[in-house]
N, C-alpha and C. Protein backbone atom coordinates (compact mmCIF):
# COMPACT_ATOMS: atom_id res chain seq x y z
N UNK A 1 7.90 -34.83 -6.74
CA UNK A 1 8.53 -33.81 -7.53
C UNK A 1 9.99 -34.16 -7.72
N UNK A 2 10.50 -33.76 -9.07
CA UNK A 2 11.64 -34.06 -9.08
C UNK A 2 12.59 -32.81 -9.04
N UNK A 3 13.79 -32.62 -7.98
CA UNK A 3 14.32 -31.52 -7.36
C UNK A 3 15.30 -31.17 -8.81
N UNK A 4 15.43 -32.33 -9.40
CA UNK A 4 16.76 -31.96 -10.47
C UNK A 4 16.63 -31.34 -11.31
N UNK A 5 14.92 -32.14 -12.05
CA UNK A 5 14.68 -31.09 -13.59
C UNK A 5 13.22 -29.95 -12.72
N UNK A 6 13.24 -29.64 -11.75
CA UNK A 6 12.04 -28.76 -11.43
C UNK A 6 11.04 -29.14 -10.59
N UNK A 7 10.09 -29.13 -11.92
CA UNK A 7 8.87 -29.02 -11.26
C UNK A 7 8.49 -30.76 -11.59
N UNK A 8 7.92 -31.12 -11.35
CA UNK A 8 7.61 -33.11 -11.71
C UNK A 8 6.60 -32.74 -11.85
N UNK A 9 5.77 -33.95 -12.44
CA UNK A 9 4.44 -34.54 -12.41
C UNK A 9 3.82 -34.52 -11.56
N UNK A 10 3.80 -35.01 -10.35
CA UNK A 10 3.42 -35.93 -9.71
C UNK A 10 2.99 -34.87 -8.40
N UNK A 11 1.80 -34.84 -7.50
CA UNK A 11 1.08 -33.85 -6.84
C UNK A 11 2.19 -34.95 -5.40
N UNK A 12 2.79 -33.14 -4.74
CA UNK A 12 3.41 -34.01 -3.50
C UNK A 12 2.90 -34.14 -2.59
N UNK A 13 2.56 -35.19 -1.69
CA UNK A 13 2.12 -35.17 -0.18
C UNK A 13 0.65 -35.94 -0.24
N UNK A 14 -0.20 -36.60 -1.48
CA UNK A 14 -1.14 -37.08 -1.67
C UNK A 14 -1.14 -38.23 -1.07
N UNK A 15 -2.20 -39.14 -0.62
CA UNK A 15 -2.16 -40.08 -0.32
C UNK A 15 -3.55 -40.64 0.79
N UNK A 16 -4.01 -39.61 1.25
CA UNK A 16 -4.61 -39.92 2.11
C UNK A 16 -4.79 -39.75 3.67
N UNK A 17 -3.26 -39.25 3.74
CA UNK A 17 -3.32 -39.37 5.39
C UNK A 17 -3.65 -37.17 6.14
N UNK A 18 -3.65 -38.09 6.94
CA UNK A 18 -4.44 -36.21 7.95
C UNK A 18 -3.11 -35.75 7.90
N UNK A 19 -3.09 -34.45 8.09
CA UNK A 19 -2.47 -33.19 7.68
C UNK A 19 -1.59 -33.29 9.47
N UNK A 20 -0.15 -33.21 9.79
CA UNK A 20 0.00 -33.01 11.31
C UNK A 20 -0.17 -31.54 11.37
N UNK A 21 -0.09 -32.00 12.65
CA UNK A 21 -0.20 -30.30 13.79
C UNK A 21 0.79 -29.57 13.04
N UNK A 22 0.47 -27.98 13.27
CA UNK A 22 1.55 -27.39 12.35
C UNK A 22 1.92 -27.68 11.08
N UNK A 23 1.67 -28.32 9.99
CA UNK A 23 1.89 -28.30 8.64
C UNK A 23 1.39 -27.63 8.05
N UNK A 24 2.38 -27.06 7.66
CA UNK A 24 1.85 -25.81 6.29
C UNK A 24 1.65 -26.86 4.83
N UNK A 25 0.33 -26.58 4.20
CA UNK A 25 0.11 -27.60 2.71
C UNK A 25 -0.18 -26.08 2.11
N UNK A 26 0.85 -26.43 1.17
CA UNK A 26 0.97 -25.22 0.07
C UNK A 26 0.30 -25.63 -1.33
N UNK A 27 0.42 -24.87 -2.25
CA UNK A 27 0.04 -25.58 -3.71
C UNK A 27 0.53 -24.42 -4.35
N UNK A 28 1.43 -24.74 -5.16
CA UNK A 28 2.14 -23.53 -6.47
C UNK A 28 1.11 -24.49 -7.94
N UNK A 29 0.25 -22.80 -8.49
CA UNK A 29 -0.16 -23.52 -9.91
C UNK A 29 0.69 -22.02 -10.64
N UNK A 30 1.23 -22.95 -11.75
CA UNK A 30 2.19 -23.07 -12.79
C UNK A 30 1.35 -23.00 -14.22
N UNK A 31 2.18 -22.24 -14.89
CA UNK A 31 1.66 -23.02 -16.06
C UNK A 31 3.04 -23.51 -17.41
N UNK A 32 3.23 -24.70 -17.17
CA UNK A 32 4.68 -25.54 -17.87
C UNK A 32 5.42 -25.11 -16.70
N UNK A 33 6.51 -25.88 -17.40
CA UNK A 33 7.90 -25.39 -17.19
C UNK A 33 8.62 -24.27 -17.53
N UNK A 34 7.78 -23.44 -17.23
CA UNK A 34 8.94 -21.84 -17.78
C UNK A 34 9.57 -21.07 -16.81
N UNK A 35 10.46 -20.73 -17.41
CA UNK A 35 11.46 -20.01 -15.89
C UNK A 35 11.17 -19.35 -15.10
N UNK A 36 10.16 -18.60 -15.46
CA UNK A 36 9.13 -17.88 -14.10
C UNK A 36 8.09 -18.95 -13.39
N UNK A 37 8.44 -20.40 -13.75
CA UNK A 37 7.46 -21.26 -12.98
C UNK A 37 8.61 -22.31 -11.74
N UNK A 38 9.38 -22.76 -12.63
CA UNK A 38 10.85 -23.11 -12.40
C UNK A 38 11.18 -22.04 -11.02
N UNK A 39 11.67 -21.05 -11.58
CA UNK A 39 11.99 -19.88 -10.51
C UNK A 39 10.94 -20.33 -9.70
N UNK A 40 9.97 -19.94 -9.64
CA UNK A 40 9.20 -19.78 -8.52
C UNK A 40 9.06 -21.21 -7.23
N UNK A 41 9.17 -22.12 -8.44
CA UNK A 41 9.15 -23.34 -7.35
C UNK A 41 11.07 -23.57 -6.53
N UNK A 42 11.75 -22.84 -7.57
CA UNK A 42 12.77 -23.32 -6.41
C UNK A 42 12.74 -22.53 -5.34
N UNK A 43 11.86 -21.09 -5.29
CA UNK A 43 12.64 -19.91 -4.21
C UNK A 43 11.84 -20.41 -3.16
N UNK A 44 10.76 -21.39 -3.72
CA UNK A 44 9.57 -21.84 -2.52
C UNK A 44 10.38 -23.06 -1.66
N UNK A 45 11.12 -23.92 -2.47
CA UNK A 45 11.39 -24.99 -1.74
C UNK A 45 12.84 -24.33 -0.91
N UNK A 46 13.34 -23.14 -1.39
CA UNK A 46 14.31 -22.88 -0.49
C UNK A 46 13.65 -21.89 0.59
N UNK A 47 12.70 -20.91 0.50
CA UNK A 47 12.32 -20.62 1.61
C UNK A 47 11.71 -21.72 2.91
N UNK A 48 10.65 -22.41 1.77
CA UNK A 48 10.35 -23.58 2.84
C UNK A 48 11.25 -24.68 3.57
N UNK A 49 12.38 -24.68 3.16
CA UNK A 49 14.19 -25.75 3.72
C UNK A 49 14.29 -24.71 5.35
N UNK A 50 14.66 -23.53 4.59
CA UNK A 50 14.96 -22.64 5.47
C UNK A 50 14.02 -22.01 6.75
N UNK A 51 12.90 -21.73 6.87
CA UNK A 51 11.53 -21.61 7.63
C UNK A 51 10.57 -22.65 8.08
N UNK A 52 10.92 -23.54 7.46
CA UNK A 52 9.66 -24.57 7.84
C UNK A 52 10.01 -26.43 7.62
N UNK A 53 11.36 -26.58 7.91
CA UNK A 53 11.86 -27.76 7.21
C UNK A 53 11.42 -28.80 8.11
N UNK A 54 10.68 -29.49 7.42
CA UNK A 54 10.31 -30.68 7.58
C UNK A 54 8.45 -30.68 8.07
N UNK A 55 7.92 -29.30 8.19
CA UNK A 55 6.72 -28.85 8.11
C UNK A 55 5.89 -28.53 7.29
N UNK A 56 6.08 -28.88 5.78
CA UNK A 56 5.37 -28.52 4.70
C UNK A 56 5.20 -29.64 3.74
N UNK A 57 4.33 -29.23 3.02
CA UNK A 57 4.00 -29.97 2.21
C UNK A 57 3.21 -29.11 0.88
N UNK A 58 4.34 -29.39 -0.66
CA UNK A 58 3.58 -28.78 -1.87
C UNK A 58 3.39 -29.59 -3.02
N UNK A 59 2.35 -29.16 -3.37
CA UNK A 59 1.58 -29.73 -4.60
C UNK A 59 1.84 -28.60 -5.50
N UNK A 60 2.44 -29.22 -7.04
CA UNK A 60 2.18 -28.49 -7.73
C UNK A 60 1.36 -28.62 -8.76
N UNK A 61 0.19 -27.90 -9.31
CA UNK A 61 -0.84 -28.06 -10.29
C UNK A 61 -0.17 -27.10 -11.12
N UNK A 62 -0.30 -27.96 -12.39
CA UNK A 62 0.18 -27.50 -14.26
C UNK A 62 -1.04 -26.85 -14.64
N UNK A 63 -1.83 -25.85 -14.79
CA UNK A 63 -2.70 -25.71 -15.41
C UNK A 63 -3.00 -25.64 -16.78
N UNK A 64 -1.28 -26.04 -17.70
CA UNK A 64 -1.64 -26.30 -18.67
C UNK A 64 -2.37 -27.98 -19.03
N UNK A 65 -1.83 -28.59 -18.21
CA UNK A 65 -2.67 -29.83 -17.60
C UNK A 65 -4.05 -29.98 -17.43
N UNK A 66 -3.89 -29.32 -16.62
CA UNK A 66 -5.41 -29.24 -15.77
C UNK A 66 -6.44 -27.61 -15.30
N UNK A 67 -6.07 -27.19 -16.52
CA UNK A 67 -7.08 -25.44 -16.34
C UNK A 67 -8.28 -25.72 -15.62
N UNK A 68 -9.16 -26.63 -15.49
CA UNK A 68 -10.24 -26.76 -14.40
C UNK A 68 -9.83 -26.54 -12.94
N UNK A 69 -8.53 -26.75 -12.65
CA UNK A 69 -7.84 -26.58 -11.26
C UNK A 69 -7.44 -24.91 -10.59
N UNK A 70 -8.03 -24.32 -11.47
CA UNK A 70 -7.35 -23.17 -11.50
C UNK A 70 -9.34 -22.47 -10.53
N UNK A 71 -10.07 -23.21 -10.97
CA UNK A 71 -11.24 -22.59 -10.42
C UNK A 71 -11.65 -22.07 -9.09
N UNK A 72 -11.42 -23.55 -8.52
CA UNK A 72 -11.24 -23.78 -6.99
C UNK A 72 -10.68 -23.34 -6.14
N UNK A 73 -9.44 -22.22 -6.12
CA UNK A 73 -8.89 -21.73 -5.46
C UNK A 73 -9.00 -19.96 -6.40
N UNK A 74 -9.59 -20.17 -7.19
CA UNK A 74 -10.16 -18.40 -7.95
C UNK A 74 -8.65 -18.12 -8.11
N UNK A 75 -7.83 -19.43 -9.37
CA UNK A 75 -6.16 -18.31 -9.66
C UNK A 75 -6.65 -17.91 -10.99
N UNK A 76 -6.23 -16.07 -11.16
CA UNK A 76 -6.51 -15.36 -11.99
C UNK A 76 -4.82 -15.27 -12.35
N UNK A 77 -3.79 -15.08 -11.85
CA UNK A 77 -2.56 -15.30 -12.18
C UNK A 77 -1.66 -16.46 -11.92
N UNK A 78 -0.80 -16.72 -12.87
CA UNK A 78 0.23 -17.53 -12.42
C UNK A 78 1.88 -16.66 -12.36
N UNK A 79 2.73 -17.69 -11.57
CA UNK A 79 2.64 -18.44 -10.31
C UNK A 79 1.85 -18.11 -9.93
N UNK A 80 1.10 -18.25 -8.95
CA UNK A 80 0.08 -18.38 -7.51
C UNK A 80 0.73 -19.29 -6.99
N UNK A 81 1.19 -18.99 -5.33
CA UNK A 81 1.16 -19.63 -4.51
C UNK A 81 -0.40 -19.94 -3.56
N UNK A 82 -1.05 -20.99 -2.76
CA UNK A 82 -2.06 -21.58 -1.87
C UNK A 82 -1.57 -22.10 -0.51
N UNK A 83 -1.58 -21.09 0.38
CA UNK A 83 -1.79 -21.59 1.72
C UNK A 83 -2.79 -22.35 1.97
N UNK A 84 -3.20 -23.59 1.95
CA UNK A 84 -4.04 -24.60 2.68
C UNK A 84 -4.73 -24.29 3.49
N UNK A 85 -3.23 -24.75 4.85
CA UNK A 85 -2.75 -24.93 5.80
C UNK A 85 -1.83 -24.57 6.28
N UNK A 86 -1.92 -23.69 7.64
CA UNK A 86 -3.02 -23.55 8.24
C UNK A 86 -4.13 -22.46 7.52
N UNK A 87 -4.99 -22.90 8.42
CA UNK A 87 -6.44 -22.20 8.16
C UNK A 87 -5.79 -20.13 8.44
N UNK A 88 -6.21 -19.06 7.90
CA UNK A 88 -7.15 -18.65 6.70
C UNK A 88 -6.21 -19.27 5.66
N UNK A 89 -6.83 -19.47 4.34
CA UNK A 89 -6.15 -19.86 3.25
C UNK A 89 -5.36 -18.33 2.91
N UNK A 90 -4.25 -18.32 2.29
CA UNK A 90 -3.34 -17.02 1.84
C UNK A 90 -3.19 -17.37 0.45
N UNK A 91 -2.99 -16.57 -0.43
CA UNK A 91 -2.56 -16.43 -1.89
C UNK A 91 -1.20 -15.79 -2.13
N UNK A 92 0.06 -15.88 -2.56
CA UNK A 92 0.64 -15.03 -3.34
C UNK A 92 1.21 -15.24 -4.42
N UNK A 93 1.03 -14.31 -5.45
CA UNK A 93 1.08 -14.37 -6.60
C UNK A 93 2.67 -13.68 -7.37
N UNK A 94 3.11 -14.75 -8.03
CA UNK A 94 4.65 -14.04 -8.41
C UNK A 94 5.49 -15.29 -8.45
N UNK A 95 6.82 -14.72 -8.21
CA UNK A 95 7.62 -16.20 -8.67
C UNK A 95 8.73 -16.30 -6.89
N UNK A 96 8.50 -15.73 -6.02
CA UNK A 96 8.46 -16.22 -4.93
C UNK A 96 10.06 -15.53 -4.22
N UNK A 97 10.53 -14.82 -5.32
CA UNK A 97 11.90 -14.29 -5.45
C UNK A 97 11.91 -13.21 -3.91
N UNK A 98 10.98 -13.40 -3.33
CA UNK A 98 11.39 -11.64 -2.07
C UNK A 98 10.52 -12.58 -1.31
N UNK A 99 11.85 -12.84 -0.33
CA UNK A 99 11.55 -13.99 0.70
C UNK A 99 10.48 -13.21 2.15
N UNK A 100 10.73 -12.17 2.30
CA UNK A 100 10.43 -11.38 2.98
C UNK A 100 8.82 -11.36 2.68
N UNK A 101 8.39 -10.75 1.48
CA UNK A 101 6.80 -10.95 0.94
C UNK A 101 6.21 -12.34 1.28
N UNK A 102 6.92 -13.85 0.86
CA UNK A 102 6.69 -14.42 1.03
C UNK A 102 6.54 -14.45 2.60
N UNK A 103 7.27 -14.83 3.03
CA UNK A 103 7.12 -15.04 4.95
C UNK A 103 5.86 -14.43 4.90
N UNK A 104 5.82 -12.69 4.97
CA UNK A 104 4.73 -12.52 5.51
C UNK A 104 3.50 -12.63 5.14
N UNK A 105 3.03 -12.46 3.83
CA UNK A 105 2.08 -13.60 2.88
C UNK A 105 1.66 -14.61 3.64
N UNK A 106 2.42 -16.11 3.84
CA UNK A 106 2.11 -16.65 4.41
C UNK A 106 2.12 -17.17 6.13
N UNK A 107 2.47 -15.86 6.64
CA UNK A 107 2.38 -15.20 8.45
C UNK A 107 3.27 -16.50 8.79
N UNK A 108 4.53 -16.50 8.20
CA UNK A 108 5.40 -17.20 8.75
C UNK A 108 6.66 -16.46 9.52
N UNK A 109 7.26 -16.65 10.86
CA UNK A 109 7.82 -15.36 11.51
C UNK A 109 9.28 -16.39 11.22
N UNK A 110 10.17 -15.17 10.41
CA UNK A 110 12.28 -15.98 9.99
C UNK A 110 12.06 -16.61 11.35
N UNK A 111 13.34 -17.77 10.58
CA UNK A 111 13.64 -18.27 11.09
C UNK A 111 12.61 -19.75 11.72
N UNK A 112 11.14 -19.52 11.37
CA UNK A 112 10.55 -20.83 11.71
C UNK A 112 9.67 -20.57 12.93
């Protein structure tokens, strides 16, 4: 992903290798670059700096890209955020702006 213009191409954290202990694997699906997608991916990468730095890992799926991607995880809205990891999977839906929803959405306790 590229931090400068947004959101990138490119799915982060792919490759192959096992997931470590404690990693949260997120997935924000988007659809373009629009400021409620934009927004949403920066408030994620700053909650996740701040709560979980150096413990995460996000993919972002374009569904104007790829609308088949949208099945598999049942997103009826965008943003959607995808808790992975850890296990239960979590959803939240929005642009990520109320850090507070987020945390607890994804049963993350401030501070890390």
């Amino acid at each position: 992903m590229n931090r400068r213009t947004g959101i990138g191409k490119e799915k982060a954290g792919k490759g192959g290798r096992k997931p470590k202990e404690g990693m949260y694997e997120l997935r924000l699906y988007v659809a373009g670059q629009t400021v409620k997608s934009l927004n949403a991916f920066a408030n994620l990468i700053k909650i996740c700096e701040t709560h979980l730095a150096g413990k995460y890992r996000i993919e972002v799926i374009d569904l104007l890209k790829n609308p088949q991607l949208a099945a598999g995880d049942q997103i009826l809205a965008i943003p959607t955020l995808v808790r992975k990891l850890p296990k239960p999977i979590k959803k939240i839906i929005g642009d990520m702006s109320n850090t507070l929803r987020v945390l607890v959405g994804l049963d993350i306790r401030p501070g890390g």
